[in-house]
C-alpha atoms as a PDB file:
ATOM      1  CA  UNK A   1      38.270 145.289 182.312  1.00  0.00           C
ATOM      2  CA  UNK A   2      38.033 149.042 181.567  1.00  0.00           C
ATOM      3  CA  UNK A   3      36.543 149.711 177.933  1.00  0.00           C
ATOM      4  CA  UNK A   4      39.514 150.878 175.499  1.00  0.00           C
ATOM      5  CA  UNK A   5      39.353 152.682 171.961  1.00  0.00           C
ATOM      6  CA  UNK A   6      39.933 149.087 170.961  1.00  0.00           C
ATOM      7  CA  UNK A   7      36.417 148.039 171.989  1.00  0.00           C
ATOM      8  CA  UNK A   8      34.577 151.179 170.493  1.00  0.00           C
ATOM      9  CA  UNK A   9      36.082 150.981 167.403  1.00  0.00           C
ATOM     10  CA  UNK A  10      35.796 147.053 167.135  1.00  0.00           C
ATOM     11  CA  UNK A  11      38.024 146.748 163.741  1.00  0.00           C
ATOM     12  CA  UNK A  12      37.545 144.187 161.716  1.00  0.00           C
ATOM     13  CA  UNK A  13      40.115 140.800 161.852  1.00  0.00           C
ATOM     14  CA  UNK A  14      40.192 138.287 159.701  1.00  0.00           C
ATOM     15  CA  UNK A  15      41.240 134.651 160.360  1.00  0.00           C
ATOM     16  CA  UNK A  16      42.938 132.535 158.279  1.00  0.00           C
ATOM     17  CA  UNK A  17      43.267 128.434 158.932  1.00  0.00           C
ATOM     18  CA  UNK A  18      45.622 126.072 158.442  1.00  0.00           C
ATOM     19  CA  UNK A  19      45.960 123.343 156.109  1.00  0.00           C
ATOM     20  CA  UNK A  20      42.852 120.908 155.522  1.00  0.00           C
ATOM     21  CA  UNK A  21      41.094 122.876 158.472  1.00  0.00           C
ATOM     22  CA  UNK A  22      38.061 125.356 158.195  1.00  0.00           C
ATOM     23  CA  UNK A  23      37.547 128.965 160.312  1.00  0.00           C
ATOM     24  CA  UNK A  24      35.359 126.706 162.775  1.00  0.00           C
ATOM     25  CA  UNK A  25      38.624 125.799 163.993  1.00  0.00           C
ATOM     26  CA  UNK A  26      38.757 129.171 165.879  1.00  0.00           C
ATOM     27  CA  UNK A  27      36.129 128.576 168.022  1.00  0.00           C
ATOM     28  CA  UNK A  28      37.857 128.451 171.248  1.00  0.00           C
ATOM     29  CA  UNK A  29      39.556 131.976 170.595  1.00  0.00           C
ATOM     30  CA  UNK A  30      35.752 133.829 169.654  1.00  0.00           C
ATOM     31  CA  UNK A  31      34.790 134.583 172.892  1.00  0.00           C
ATOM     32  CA  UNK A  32      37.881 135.786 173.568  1.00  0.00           C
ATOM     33  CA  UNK A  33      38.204 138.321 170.886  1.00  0.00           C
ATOM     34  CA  UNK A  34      34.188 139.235 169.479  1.00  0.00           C
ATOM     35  CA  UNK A  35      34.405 141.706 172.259  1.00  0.00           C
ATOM     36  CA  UNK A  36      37.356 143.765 171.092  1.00  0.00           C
ATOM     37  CA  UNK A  37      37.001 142.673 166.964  1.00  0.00           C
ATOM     38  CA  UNK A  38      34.521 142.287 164.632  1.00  0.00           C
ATOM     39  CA  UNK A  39      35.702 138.697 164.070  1.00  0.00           C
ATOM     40  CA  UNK A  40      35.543 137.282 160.160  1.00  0.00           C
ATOM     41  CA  UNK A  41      36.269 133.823 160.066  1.00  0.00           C
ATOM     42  CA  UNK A  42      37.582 133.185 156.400  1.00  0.00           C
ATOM     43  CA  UNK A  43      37.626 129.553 154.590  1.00  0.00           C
ATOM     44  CA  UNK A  44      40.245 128.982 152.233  1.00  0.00           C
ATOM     45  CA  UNK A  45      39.269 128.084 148.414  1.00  0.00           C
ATOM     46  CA  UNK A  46      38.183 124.301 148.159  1.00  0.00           C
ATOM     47  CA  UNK A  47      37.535 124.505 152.370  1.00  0.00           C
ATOM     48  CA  UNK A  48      34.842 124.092 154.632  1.00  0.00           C
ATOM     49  CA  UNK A  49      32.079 126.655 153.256  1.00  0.00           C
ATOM     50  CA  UNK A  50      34.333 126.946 150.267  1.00  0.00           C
ATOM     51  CA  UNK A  51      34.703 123.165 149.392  1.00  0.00           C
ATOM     52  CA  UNK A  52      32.581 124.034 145.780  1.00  0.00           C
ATOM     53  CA  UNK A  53      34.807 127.396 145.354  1.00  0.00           C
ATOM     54  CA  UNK A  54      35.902 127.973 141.896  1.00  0.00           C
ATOM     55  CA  UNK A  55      38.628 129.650 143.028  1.00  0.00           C
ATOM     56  CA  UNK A  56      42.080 127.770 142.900  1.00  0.00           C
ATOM     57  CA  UNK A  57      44.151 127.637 145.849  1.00  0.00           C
ATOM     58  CA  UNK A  58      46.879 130.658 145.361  1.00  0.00           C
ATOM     59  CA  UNK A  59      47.607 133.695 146.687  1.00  0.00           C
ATOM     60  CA  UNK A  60      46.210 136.740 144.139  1.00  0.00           C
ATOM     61  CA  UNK A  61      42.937 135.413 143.752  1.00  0.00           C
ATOM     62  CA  UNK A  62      42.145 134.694 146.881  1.00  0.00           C
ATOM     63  CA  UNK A  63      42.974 138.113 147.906  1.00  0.00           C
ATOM     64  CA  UNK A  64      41.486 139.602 145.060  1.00  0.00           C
ATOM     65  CA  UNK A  65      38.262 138.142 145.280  1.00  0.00           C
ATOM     66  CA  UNK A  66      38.379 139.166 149.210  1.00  0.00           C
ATOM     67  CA  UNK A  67      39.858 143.055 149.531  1.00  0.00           C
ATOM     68  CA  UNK A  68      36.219 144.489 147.887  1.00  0.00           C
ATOM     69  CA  UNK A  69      34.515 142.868 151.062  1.00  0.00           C
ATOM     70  CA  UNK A  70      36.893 144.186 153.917  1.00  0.00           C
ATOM     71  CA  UNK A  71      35.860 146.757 155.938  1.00  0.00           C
ATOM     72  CA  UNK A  72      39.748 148.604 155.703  1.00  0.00           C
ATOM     73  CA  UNK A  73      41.763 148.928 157.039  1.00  0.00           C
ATOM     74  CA  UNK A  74      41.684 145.579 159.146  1.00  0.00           C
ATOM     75  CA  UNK A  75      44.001 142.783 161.197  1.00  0.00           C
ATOM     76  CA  UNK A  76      44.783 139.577 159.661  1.00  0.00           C
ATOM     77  CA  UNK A  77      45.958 137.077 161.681  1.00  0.00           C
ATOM     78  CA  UNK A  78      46.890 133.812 159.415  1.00  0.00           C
ATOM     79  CA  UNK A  79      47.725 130.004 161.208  1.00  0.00           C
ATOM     80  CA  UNK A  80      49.887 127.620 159.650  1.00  0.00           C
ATOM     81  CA  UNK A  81      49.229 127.369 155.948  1.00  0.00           C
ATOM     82  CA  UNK A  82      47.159 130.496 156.456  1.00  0.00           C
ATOM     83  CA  UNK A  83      50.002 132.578 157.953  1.00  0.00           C
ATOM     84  CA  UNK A  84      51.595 132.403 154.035  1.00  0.00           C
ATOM     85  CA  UNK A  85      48.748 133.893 152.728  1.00  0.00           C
ATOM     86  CA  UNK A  86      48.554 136.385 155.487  1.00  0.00           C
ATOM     87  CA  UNK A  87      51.865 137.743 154.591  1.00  0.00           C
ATOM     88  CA  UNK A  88      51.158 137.339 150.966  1.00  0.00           C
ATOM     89  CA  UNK A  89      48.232 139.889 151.679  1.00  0.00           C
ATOM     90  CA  UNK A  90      50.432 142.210 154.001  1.00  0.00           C
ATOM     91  CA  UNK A  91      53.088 142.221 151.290  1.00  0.00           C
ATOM     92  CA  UNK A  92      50.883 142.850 148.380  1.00  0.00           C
ATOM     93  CA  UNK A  93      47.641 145.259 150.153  1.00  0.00           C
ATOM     94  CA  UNK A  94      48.761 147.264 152.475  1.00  0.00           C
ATOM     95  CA  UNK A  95      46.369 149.293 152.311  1.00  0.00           C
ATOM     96  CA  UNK A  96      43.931 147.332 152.989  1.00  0.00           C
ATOM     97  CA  UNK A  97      45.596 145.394 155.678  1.00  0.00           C
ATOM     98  CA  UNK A  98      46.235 147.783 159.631  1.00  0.00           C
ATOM     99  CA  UNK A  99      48.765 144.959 160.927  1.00  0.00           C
ATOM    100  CA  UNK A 100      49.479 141.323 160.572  1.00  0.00           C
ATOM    101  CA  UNK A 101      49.862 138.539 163.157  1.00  0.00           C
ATOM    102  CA  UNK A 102      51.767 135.149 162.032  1.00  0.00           C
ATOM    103  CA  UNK A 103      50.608 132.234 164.196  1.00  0.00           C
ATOM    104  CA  UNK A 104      53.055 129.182 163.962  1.00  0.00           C
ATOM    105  CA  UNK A 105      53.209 130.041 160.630  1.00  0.00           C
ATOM    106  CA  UNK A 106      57.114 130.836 158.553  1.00  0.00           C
ATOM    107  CA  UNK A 107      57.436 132.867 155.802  1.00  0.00           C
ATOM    108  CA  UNK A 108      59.572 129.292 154.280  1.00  0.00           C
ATOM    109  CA  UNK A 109      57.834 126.397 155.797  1.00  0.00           C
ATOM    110  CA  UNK A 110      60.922 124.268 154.190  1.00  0.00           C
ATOM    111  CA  UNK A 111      64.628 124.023 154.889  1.00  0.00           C
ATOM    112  CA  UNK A 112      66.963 125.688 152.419  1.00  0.00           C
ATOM    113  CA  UNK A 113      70.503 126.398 152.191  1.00  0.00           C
ATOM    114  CA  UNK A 114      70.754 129.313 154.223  1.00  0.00           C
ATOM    115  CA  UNK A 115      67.216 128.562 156.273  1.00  0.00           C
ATOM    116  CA  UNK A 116      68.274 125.521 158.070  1.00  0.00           C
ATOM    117  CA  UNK A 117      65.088 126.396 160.598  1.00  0.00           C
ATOM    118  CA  UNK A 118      62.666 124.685 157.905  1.00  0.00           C
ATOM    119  CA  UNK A 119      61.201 121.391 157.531  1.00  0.00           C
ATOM    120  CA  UNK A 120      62.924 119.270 154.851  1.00  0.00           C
ATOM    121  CA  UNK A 121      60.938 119.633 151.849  1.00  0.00           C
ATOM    122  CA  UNK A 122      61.013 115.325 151.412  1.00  0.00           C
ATOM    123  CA  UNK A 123      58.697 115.720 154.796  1.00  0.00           C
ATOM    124  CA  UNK A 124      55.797 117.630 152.281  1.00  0.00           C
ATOM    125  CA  UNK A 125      56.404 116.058 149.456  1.00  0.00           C
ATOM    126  CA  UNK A 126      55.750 112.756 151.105  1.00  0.00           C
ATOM    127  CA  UNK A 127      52.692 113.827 152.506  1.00  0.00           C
ATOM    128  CA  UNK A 128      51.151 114.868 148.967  1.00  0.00           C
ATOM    129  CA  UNK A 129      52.662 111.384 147.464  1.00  0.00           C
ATOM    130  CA  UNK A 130      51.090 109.464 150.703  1.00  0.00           C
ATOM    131  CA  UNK A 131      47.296 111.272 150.059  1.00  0.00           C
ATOM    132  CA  UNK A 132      46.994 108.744 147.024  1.00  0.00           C
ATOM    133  CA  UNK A 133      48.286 105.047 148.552  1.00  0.00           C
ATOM    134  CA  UNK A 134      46.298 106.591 152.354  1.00  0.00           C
ATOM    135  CA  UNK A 135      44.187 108.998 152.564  1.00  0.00           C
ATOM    136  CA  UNK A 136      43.044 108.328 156.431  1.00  0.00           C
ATOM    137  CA  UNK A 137      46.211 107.571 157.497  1.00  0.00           C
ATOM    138  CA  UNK A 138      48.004 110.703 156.031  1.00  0.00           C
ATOM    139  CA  UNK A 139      45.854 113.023 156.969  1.00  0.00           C
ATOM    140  CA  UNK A 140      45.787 111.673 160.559  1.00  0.00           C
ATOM    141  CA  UNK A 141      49.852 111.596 160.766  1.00  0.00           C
ATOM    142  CA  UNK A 142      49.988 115.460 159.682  1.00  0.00           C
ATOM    143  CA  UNK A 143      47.411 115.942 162.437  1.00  0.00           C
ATOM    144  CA  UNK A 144      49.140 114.377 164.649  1.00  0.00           C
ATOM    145  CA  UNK A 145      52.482 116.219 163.753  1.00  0.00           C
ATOM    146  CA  UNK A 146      50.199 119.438 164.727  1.00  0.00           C
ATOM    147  CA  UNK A 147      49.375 118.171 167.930  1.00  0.00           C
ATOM    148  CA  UNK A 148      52.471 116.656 168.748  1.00  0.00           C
ATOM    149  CA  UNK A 149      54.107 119.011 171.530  1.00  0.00           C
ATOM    150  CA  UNK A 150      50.779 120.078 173.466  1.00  0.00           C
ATOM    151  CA  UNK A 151      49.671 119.683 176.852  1.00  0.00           C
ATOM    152  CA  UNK A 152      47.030 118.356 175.860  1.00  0.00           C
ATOM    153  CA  UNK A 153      47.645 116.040 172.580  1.00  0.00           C
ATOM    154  CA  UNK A 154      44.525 113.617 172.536  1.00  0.00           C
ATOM    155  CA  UNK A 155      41.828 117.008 172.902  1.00  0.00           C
ATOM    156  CA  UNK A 156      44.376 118.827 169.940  1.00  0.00           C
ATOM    157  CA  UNK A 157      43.647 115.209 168.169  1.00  0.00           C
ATOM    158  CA  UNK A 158      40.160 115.000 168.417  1.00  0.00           C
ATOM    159  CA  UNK A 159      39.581 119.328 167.543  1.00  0.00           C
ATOM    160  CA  UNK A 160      41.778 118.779 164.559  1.00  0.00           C
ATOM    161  CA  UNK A 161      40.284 115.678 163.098  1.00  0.00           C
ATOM    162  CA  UNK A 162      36.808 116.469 163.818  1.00  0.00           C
ATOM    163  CA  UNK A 163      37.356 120.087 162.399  1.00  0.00           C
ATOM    164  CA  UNK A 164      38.656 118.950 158.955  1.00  0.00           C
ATOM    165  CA  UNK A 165      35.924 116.588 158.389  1.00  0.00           C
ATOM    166  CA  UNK A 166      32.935 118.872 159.799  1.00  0.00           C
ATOM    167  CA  UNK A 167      31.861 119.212 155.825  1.00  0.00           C
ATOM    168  CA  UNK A 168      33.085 115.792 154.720  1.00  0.00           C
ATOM    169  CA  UNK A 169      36.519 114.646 153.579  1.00  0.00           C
ATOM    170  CA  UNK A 170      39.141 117.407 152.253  1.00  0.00           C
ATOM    171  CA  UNK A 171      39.408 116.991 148.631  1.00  0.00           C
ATOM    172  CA  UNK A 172      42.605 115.293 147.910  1.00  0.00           C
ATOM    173  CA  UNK A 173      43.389 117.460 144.986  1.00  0.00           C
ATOM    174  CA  UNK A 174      42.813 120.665 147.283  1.00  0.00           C
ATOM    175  CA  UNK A 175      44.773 119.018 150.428  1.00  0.00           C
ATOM    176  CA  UNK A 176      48.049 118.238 147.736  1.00  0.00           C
ATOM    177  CA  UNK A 177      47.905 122.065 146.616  1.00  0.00           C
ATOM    178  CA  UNK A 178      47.561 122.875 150.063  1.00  0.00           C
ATOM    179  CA  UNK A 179      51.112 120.784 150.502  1.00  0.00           C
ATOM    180  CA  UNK A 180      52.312 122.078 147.197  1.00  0.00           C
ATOM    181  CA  UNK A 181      51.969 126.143 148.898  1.00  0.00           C
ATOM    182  CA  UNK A 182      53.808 124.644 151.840  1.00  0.00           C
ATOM    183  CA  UNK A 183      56.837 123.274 150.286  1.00  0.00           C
ATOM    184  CA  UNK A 184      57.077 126.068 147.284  1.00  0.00           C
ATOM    185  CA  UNK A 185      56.615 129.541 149.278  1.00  0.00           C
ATOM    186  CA  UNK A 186      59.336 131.281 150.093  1.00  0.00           C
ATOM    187  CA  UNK A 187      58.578 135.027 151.060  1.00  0.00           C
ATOM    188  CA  UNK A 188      61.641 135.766 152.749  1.00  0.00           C
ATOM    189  CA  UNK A 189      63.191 137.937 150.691  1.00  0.00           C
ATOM    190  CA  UNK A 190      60.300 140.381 151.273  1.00  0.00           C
ATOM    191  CA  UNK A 191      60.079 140.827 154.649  1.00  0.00           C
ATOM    192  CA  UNK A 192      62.328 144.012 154.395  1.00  0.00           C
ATOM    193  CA  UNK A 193      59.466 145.652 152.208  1.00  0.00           C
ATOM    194  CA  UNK A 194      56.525 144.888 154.832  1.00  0.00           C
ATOM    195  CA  UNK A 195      54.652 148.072 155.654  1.00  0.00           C
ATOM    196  CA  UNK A 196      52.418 146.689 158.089  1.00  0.00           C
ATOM    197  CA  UNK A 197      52.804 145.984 162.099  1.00  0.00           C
ATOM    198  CA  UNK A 198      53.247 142.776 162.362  1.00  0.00           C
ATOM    199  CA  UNK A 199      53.245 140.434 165.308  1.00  0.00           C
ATOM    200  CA  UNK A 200      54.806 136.577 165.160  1.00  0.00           C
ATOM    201  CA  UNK A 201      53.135 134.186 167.720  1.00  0.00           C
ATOM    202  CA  UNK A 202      55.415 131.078 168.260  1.00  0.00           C
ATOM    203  CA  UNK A 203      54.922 127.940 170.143  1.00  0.00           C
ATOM    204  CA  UNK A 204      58.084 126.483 171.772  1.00  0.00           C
ATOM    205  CA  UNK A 205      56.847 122.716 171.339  1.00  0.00           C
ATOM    206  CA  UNK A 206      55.847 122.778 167.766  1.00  0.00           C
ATOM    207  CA  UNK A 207      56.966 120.168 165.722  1.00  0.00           C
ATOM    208  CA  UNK A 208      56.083 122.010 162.339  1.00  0.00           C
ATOM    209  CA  UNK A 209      57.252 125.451 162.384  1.00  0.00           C
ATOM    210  CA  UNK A 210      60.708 126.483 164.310  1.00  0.00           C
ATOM    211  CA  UNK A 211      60.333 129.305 166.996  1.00  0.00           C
ATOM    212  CA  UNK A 212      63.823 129.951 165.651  1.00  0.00           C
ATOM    213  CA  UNK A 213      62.721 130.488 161.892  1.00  0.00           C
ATOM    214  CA  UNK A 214      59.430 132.741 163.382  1.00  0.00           C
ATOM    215  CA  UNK A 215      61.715 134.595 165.391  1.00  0.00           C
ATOM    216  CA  UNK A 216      64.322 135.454 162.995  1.00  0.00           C
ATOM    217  CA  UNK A 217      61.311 136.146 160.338  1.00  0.00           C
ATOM    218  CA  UNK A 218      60.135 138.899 162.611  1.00  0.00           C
ATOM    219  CA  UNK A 219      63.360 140.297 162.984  1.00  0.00           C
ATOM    220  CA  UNK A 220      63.873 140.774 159.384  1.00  0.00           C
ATOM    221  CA  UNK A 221      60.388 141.864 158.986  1.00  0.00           C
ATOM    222  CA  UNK A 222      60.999 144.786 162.293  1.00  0.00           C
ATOM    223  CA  UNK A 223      58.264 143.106 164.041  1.00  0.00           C
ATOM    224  CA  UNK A 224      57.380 141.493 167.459  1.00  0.00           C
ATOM    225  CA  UNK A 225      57.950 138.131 168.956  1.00  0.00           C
ATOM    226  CA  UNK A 226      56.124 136.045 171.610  1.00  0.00           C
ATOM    227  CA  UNK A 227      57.319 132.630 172.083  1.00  0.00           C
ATOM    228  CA  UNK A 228      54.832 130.338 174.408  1.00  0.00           C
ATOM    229  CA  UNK A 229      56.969 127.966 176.324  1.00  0.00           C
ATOM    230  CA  UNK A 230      54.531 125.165 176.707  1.00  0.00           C
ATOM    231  CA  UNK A 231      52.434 126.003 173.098  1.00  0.00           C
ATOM    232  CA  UNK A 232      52.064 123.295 170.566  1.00  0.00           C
ATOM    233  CA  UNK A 233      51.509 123.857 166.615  1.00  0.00           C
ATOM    234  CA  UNK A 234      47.645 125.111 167.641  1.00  0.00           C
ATOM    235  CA  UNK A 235      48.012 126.904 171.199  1.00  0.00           C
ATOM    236  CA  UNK A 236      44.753 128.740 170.579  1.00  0.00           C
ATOM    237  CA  UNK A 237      42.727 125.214 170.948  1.00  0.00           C
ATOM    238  CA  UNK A 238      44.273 125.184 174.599  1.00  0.00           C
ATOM    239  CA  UNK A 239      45.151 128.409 175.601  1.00  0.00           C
ATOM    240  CA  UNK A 240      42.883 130.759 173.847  1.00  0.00           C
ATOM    241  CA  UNK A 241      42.719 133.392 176.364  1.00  0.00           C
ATOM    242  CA  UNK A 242      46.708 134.422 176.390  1.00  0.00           C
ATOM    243  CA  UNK A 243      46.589 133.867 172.838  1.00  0.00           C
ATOM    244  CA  UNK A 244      43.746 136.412 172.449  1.00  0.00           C
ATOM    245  CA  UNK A 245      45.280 138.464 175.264  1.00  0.00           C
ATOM    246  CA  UNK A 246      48.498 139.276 173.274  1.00  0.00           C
ATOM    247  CA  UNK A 247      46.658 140.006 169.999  1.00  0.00           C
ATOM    248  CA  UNK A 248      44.326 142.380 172.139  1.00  0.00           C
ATOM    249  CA  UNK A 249      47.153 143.778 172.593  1.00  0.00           C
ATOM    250  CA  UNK A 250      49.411 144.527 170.229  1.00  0.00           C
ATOM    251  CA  UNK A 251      46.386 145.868 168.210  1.00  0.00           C
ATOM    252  CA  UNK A 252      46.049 148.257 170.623  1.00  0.00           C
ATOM    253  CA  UNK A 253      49.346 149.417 170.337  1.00  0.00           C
ATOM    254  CA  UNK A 254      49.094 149.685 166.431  1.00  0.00           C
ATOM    255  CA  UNK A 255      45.745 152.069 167.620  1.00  0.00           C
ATOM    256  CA  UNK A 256      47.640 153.565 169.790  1.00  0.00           C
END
């Protein structure tokens, strides 16, 4: 592949995980990308390398205590329960932020009366009320929801599983705010003000955010859609080369 401005410039992109998980969980996708970014894989308060963070789990101070160590402007791309505080960034700092990229992540994880596209709330708030009575067995149903709809469902398993307990077990109190952001966020009503690019990766067979809900997100938002017809909740653990392949390239078009 011929060399672009892309890989000269090598901005910097941040990743942001999903719920419970770490930024190991992007391994798959590094290869893919290191070539083209300069790749910061970012754990959420009370995750992974953060587990002993005293930094709650919310939206200004995590962003905050992270814009005065961004080389800006840069790409965030956010997954799942990271994708909220992606946007919350792009909404807030965008400045500081070239273009966003929501990956199975909603800007209202939950249904509401005129967002039909979202999960019942009960579904979350079970979840959180489950983490105290089963702890195992909770967190292995939710990763099993994620899974649910790939290719390849035992490997998604296995990555998941082994991914949120790489630095022992989540902290229950973290994992219920985690739930808590899921259920409460509704950004919605913002998307009209984002000033970024933004580009909304959906999987067709995910079982916890709605292609539907991503797409009409990104319409509201006046950004762009991709839809994988056989991706799950977490295409990049099986497909990471498309994935990377249409980031690649809708930054370059917000270089362009």
């Amino acid at each position: 592949m011929a060399a672009t401005d892309l890989d000269k410039v090598k901005p910097q992109l941040l990743l942001l995980h999903g719920w419970a998980m770490h930024g190991g969980i992007f391994a798959p996708l590094l290869p893919h990308l290191q070539t083209h970014f300069h790749v910061r894989c970012i754990d959420l308060p009370g995750h992974g390398s953060q587990r002993d963070s005293i930094l709650p789990l919310e939206y200004p101070s995590f962003w905050h205590h992270l814009l005065p160590t961004l080389e800006s402007p840069c790409y965030v791309l956010g997954w799942s329960l990271g994708g909220l505080f992606a946007l919350h960034g792009a909404l807030n700092f965008p400045d500081h932020i070239r273009s966003l990229i929501l990956m199975n992540a909603s800007p209202s994880f939950v249904d509401r009366p005129d967002w039909p596209e979202g999960m019942p709330a009960a579904v979350f708030r079970q979840f959180a009320a489950d983490l105290a009575q089963d702890y195992d067995g909770t967190l292995h149903r939710f990763f099993m929801l994620e899974a649910q709809g790939s290719e390849h469902l035992r490997a998604d398993l296995r990555r998941l599983q082994a991914n949120a307990f790489e630095f022992g077990p989540p902290d229950p109190e973290v994992l219920r705010q985690g739930l808590y952001l899921l259920e409460s966020t509704d950004l919605r009503g913002q998307l009209p003000q984002l000033q970024v690019p933004s580009l909304w990766l959906a999987g067709r067979r995910d079982r916890l955010v709605n292609p539907a809900a991503m797409q009409a997100a990104a319409e509201t938002a006046g950004g762009d859609f991709q839809c994988d017809e056989h991706g799950g909740h977490a295409p990049f653990l099986t497909h990471p080369a498309a994935i990377a392949d249409a980031i690649r390239m809708f930054a370059e078009g917000v270089h362009a």
